[in-house]
Each structure stands twice: as C-alpha cells, then as structure tokens.
C-alpha atoms as a PDB file:
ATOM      1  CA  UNK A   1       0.000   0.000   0.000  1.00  0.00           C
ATOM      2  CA  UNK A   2       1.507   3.681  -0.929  1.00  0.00           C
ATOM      3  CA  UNK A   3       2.038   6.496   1.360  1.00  0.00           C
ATOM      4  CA  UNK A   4      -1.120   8.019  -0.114  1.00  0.00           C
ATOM      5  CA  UNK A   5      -3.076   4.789   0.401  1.00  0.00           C
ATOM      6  CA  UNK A   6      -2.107   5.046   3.631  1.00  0.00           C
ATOM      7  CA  UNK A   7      -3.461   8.652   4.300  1.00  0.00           C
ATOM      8  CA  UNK A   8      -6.838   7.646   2.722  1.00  0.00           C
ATOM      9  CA  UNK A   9      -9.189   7.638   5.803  1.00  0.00           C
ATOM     10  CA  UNK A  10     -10.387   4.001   7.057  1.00  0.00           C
ATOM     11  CA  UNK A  11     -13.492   2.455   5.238  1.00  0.00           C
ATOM     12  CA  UNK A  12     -14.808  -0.894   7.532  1.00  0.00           C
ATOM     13  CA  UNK A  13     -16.638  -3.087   5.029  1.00  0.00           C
ATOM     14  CA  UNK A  14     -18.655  -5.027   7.650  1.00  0.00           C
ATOM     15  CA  UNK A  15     -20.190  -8.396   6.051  1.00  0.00           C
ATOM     16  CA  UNK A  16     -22.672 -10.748   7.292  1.00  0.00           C
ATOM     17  CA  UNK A  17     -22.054 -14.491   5.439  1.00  0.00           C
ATOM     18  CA  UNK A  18     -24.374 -17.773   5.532  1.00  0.00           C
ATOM     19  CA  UNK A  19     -23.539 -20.516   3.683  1.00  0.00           C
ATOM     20  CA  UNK A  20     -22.444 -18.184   0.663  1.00  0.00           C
ATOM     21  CA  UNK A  21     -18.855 -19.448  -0.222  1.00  0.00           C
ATOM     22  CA  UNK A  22     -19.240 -18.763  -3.653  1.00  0.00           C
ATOM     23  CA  UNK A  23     -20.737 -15.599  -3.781  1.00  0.00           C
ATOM     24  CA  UNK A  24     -17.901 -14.609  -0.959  1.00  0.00           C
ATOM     25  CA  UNK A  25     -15.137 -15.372  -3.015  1.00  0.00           C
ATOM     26  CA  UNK A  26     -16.169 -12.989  -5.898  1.00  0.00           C
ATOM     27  CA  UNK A  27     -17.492 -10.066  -3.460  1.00  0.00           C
ATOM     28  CA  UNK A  28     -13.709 -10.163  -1.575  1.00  0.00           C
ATOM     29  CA  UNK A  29     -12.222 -10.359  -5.071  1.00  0.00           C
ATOM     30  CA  UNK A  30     -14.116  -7.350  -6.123  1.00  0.00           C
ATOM     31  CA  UNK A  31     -12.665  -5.723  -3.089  1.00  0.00           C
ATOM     32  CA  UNK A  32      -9.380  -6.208  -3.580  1.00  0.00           C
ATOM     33  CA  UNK A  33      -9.735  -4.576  -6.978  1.00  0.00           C
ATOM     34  CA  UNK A  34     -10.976  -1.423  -5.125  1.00  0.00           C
ATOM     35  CA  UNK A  35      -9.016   1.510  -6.433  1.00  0.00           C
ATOM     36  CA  UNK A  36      -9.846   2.701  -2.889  1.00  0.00           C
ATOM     37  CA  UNK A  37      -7.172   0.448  -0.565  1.00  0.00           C
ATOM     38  CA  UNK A  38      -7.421   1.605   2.554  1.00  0.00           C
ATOM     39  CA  UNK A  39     -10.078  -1.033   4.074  1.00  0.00           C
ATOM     40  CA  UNK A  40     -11.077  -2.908   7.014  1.00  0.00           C
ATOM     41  CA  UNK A  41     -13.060  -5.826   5.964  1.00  0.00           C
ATOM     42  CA  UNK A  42     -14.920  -7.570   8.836  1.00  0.00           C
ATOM     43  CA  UNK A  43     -16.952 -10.953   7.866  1.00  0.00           C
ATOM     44  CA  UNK A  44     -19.544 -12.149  10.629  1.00  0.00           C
ATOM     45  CA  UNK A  45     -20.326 -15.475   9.867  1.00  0.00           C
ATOM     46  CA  UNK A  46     -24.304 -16.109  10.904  1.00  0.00           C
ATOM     47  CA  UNK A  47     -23.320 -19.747  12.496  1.00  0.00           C
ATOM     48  CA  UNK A  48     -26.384 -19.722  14.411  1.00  0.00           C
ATOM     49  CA  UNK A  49     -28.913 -17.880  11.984  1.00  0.00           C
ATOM     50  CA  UNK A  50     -29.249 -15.495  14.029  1.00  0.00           C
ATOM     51  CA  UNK A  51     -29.911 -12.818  10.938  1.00  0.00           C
ATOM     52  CA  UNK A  52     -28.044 -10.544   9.157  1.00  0.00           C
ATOM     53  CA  UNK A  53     -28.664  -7.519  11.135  1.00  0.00           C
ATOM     54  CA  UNK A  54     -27.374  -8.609  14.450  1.00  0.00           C
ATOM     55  CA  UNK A  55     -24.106  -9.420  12.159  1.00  0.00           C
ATOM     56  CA  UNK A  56     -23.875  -6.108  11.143  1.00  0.00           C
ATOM     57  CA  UNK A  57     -24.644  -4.755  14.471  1.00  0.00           C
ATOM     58  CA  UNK A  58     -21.628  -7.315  15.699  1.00  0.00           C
ATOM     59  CA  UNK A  59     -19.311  -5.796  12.854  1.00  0.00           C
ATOM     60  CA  UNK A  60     -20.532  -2.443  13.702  1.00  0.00           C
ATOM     61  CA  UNK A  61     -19.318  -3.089  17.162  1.00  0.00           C
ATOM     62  CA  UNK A  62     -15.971  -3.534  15.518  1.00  0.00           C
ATOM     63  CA  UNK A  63     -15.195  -1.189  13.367  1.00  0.00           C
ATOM     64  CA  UNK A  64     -12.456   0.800  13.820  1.00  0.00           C
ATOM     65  CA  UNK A  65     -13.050   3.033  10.352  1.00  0.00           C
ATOM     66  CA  UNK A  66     -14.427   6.896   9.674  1.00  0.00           C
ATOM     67  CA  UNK A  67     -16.589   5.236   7.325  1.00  0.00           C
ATOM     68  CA  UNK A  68     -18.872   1.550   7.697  1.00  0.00           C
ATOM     69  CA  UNK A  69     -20.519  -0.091   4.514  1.00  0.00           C
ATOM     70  CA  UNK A  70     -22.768  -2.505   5.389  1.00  0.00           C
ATOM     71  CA  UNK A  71     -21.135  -5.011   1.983  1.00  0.00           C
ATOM     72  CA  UNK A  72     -23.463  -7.866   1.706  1.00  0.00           C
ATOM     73  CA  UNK A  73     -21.969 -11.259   0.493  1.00  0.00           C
ATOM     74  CA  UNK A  74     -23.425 -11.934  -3.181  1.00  0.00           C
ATOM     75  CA  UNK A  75     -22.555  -8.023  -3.792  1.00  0.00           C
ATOM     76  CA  UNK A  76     -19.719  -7.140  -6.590  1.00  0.00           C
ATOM     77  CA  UNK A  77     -18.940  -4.211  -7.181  1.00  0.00           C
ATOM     78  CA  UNK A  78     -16.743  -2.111 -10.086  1.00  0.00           C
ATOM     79  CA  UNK A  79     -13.407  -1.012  -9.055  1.00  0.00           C
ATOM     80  CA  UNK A  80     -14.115   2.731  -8.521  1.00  0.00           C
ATOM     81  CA  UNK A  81     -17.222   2.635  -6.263  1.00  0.00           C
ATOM     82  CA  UNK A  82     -15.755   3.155  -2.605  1.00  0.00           C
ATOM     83  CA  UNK A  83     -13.846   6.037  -4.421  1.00  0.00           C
ATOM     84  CA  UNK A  84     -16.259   7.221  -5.837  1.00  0.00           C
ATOM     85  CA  UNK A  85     -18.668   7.206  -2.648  1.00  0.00           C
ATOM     86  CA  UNK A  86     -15.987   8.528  -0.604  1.00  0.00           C
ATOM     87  CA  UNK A  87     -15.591  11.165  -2.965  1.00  0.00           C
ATOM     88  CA  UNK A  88     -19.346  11.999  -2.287  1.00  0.00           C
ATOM     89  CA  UNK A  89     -18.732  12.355   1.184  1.00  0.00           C
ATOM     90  CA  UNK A  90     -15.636  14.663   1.298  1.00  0.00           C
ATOM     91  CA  UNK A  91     -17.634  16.943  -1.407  1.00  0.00           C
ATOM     92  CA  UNK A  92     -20.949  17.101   0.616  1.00  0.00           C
ATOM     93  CA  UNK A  93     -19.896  17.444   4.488  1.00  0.00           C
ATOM     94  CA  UNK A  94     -23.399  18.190   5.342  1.00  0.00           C
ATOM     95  CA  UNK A  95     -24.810  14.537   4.231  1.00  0.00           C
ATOM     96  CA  UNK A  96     -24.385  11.282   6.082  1.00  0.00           C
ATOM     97  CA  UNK A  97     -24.360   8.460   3.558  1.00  0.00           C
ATOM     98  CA  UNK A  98     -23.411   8.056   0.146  1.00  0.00           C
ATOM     99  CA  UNK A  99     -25.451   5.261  -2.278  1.00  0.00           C
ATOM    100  CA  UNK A 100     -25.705   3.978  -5.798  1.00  0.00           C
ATOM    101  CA  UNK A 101     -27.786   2.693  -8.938  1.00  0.00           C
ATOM    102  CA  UNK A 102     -27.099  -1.105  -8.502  1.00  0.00           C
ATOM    103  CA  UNK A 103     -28.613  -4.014 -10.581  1.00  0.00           C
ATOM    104  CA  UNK A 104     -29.381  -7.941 -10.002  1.00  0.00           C
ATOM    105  CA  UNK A 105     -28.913 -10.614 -11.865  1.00  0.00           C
ATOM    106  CA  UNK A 106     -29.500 -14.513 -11.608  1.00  0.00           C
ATOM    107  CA  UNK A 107     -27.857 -17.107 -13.661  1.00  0.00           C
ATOM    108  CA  UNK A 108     -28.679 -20.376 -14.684  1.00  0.00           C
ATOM    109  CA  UNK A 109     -25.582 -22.566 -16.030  1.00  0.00           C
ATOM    110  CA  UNK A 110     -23.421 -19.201 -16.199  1.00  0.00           C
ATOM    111  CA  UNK A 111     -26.273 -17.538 -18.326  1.00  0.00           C
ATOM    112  CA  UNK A 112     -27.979 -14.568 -17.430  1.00  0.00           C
ATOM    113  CA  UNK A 113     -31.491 -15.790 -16.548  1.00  0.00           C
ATOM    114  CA  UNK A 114     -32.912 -12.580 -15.425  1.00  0.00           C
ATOM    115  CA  UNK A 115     -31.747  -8.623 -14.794  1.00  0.00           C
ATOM    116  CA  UNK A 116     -33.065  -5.606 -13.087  1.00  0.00           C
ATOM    117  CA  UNK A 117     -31.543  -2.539 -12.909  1.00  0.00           C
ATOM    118  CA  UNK A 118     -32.245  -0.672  -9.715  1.00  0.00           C
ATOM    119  CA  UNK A 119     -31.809   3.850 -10.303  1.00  0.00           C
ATOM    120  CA  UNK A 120     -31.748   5.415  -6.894  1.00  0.00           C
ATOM    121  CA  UNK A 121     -31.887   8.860  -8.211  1.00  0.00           C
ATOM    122  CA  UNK A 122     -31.601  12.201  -5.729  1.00  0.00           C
ATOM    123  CA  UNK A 123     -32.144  12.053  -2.044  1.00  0.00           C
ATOM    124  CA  UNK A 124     -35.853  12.722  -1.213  1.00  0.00           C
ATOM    125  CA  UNK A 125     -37.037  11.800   2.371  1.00  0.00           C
ATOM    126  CA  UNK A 126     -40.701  12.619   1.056  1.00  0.00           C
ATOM    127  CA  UNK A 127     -40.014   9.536  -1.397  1.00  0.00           C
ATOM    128  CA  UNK A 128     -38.380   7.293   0.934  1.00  0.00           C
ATOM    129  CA  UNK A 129     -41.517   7.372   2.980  1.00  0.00           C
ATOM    130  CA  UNK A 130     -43.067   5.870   0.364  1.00  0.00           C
ATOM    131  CA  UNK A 131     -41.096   3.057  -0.528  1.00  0.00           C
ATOM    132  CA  UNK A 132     -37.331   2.257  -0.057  1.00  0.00           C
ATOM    133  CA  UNK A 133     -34.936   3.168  -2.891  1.00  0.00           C
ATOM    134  CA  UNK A 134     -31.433   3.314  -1.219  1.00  0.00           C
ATOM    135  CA  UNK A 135     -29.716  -0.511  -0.821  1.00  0.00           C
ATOM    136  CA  UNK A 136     -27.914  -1.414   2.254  1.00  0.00           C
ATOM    137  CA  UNK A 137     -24.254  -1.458   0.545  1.00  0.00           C
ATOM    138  CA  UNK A 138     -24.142   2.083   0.880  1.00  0.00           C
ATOM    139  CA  UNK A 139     -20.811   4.411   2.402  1.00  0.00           C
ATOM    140  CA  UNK A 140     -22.004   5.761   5.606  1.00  0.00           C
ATOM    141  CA  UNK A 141     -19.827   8.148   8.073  1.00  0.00           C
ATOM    142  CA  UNK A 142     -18.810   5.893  11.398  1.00  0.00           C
ATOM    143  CA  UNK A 143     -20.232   8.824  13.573  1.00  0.00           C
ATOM    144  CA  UNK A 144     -23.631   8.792  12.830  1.00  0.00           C
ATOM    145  CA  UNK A 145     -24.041   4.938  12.168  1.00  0.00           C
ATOM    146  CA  UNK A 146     -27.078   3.316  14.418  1.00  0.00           C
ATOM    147  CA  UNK A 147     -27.748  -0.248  15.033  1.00  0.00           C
ATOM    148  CA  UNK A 148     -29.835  -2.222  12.970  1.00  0.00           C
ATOM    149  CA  UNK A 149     -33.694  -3.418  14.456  1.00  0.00           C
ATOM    150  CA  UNK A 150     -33.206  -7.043  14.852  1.00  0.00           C
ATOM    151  CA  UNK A 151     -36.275  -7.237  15.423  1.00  0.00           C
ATOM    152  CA  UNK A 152     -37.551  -6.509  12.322  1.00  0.00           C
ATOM    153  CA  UNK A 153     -37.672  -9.526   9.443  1.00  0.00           C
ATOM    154  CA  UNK A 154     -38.125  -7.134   6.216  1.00  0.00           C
ATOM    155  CA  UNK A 155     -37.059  -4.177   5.181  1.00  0.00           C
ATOM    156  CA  UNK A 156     -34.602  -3.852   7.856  1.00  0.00           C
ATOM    157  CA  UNK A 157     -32.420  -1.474   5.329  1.00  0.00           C
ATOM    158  CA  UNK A 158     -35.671   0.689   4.701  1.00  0.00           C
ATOM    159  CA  UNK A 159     -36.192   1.464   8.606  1.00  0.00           C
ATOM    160  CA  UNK A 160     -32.090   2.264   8.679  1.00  0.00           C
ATOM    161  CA  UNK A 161     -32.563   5.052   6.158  1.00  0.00           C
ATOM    162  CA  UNK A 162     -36.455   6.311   7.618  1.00  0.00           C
ATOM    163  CA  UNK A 163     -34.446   6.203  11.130  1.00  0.00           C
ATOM    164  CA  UNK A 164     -31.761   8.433   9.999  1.00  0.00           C
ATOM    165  CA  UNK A 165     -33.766  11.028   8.058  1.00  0.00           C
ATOM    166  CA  UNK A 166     -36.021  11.331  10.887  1.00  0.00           C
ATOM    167  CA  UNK A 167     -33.001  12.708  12.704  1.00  0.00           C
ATOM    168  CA  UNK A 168     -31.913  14.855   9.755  1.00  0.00           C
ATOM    169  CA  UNK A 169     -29.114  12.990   8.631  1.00  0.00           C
ATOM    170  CA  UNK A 170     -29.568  12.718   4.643  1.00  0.00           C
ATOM    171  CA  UNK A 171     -28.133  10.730   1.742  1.00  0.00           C
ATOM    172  CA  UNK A 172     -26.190  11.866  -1.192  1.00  0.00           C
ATOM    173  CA  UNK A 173     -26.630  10.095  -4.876  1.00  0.00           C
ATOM    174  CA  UNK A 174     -23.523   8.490  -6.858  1.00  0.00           C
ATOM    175  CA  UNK A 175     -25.304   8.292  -9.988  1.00  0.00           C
ATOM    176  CA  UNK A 176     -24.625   4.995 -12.193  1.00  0.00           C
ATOM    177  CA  UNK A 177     -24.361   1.237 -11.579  1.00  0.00           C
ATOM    178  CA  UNK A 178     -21.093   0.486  -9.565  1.00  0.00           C
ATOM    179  CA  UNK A 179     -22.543  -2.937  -8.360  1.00  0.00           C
ATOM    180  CA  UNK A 180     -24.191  -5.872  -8.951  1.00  0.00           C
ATOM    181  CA  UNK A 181     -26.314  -8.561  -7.355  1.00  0.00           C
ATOM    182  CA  UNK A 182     -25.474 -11.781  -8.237  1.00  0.00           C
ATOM    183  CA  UNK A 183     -28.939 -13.437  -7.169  1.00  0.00           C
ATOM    184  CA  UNK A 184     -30.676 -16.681  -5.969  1.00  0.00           C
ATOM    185  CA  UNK A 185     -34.050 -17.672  -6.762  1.00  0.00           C
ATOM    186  CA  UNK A 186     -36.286 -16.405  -9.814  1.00  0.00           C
ATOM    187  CA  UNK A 187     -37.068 -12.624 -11.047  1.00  0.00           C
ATOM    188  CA  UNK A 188     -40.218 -13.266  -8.909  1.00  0.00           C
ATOM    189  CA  UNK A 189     -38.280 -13.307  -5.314  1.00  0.00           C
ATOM    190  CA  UNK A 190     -37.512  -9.704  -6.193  1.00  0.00           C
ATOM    191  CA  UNK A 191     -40.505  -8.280  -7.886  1.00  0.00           C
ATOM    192  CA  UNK A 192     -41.451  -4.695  -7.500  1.00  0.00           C
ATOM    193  CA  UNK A 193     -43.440  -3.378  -5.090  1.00  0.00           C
ATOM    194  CA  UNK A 194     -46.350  -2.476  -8.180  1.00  0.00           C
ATOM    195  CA  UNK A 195     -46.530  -6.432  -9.018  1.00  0.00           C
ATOM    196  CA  UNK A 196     -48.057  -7.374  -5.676  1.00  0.00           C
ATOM    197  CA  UNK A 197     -50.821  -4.952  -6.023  1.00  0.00           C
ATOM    198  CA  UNK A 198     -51.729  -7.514  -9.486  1.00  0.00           C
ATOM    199  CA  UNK A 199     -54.873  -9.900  -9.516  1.00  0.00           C
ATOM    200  CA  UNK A 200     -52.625 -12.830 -10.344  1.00  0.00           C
ATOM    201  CA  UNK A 201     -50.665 -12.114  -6.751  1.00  0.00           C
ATOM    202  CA  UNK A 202     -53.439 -14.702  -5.561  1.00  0.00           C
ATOM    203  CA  UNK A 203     -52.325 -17.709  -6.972  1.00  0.00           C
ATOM    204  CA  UNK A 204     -51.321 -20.573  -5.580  1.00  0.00           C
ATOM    205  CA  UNK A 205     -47.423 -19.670  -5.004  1.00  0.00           C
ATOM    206  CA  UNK A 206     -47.595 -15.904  -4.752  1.00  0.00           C
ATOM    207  CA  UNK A 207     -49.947 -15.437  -1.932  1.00  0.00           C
ATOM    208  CA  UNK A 208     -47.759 -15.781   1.167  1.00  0.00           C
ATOM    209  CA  UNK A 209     -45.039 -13.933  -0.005  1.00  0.00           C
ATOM    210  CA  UNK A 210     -47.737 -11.540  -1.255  1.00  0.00           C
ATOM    211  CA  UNK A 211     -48.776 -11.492   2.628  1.00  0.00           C
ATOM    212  CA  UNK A 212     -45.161 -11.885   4.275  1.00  0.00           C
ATOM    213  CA  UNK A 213     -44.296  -8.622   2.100  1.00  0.00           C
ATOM    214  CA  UNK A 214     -47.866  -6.683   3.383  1.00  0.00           C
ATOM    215  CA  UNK A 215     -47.480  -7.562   6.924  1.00  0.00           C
ATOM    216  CA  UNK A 216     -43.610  -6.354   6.759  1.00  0.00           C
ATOM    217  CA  UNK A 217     -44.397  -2.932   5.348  1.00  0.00           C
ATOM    218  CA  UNK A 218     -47.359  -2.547   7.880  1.00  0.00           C
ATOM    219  CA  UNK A 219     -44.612  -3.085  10.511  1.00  0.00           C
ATOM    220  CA  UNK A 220     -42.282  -0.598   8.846  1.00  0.00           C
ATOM    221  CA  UNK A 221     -45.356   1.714   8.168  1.00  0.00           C
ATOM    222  CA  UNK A 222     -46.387   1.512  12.035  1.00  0.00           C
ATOM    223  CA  UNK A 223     -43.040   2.440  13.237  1.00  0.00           C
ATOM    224  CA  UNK A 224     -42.320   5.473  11.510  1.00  0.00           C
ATOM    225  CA  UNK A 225     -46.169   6.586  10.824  1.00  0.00           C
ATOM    226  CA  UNK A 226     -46.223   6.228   7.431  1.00  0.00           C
ATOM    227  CA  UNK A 227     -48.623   6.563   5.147  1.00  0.00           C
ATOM    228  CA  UNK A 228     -48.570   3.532   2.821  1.00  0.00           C
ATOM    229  CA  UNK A 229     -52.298   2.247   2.070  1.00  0.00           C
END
C-alpha cells in the first residue's frame, strides 16, 4: 500500500455471510480490486442464523473506520465505487451516507437468466416514505451509524434510512451502476413493489409472499407513521 493509500481515511466493510462461499469469493475479489485500498473488511459469519442484522450490528461493534458499509456477500462491485462514494462524502460534508444505482442478476448454467436494474436517483425523504430506494451497501460516516432493528424480518435497510432522516441525517446520490447482485431464486423473489398490487398475486405460489411482504411494510409503516395504504 503507498504512502497516499495510507493517508486515505479508514473504510470498515462489515459483512454478514451464511452458507455463501461462492458468492464470498467474488465479493472479496471485487474488493481487492478497489481503487480505494485503505479497508477494514470484517466478515460475521451467521453460524447460528441469528440474521443478518445482528451481524452487522456485531461488525458495527468492531469497526475501527471513519466510514462503515454494510457489503453484503453476493454483492460485486466495479473497481471505482468506494472512491467514488468517498468522494461523495468529502464533497458534501453536510450529508451522512453516500449510495448507488445497482442491478441484479441470476444465472442459470453461467447464463444470465434474469436482470433488473435498480436507479436510486436524488435524495428525497418525502419519497423514501413511500417506498425504499437506497440498498444497504451504501458508504455511511462511522459517527452517525445506528444499530440495525433485529427485530424486524423485512425491510430492515428501509427502517435504517427512515431512522436516519427522521433525525436529519440525509443521503447523497452516486449516480450509475457500480454494483451488482449476483442473485438466488427467480425474477419473482424480487418483484417490485407495483406487481403485488396484481390480480394474479393470488395464486397458488404468490400469496404468502404476497402477505409476508404486506405484513412487513405494515410493521415498517407503524413504526415510523407512514402513510402507505
């Protein structure tokens, strides 16, 4: 690492793993290809299942850095982006986390089997009331990091954000895609929120996760007195 590496304040990359070797191996290689070299990386494996907030709230506990990013294990990201975020940061002193455009993707045999592209756009608290837009692998300043609600089984990323606006401490928008979501499942374990409001979300298949979803963002919606149906 260079003498100007060196000077680069600490980023903690604080991630919670279970049962993802595969997905680990090419989120810590994407890492190390940071242009940005001056990290911390804490992994909290889940041995117990105990959910991936209390991990983060563990790593949180450790951190030693100015800045956390809470780096989930199937994430890659381009070289650039903790550069780039921390650049955000430095250039808006007044904001408190820095986020990104980010897409998934799911494979099937090394094929692409289904994309989504996910565009943040500007910081708007009015917005985020609404719905979450900001992921969870987003640059925040060590200072003004909170714990995550364990408590909470959805949207735990969502209440993070509503928690910290509601104490004036605002986001700042990278604009483009500096990471990807290498995904499990189908398209339809990450539909939008628009698809479960569909006649078909009653068939056989789609109706718990229809009502897992609903009872999740009446939790979120109760919490921060939102106004959501």
């Amino acid at each position: 690492m260079s003498p100007n590496q060196l000077s680069q304040p600490l980023i903690s990359v604080i991630i919670p793993v279970y049962n993802q070797p595969k997905e680990l191996a090419l989120s810590l290689a994407s890492l190390k290809n940071q242009t940005y070299k001056n990290l911390e990386i804490i992994i909290q494996e889940d041995k117990l299942h105990e959910g991936a907030p209390k991990m983060r709230n563990s790593g949180l506990a450790k951190a030693k850095g100015e800045y956390v990013i809470f780096w989930d294990a199937d994430v890659v990201a381009v070289p650039e982006m903790l550069e780039k975020l921390q650049k955000a940061l430095v250039e808006n002193p007044g904001v408190s986390f820095a986020y990104c455009d980010y897409y998934f993707l799911t494979l099937n045999f090394g094929w692409v089997k289904a994309y989504k592209q996910i565009i943040a756009g500007e910081f708007n608290e009015e917005k985020l009331r609404k719905n979450n837009y900001i992921h969870s692998t987003s640059l925040i300043r060590k200072d003004v990091a909170i714990k995550w609600d364990e408590s909470l089984k959805r949207f735990q990323d969502w209440d993070l954000w509503l928690t910290l606006a509601e104490h004036d401490k605002n986001g700042v928008y990278v604009p483009g895609f500096l990471f990807k979501i290498i995904a499990k499942g189908t398209m339809s374990s990450w539909l939008p929120r628009l698809a479960y409001k569909k006649p078909w979300k009653y068939l056989p298949g789609f109706s718990g996760r229809v009502k897992n979803y609903e009872v999740a963002r009446a939790v979120i919606a109760q919490k921060h007195s939102l106004n959501l149906f």
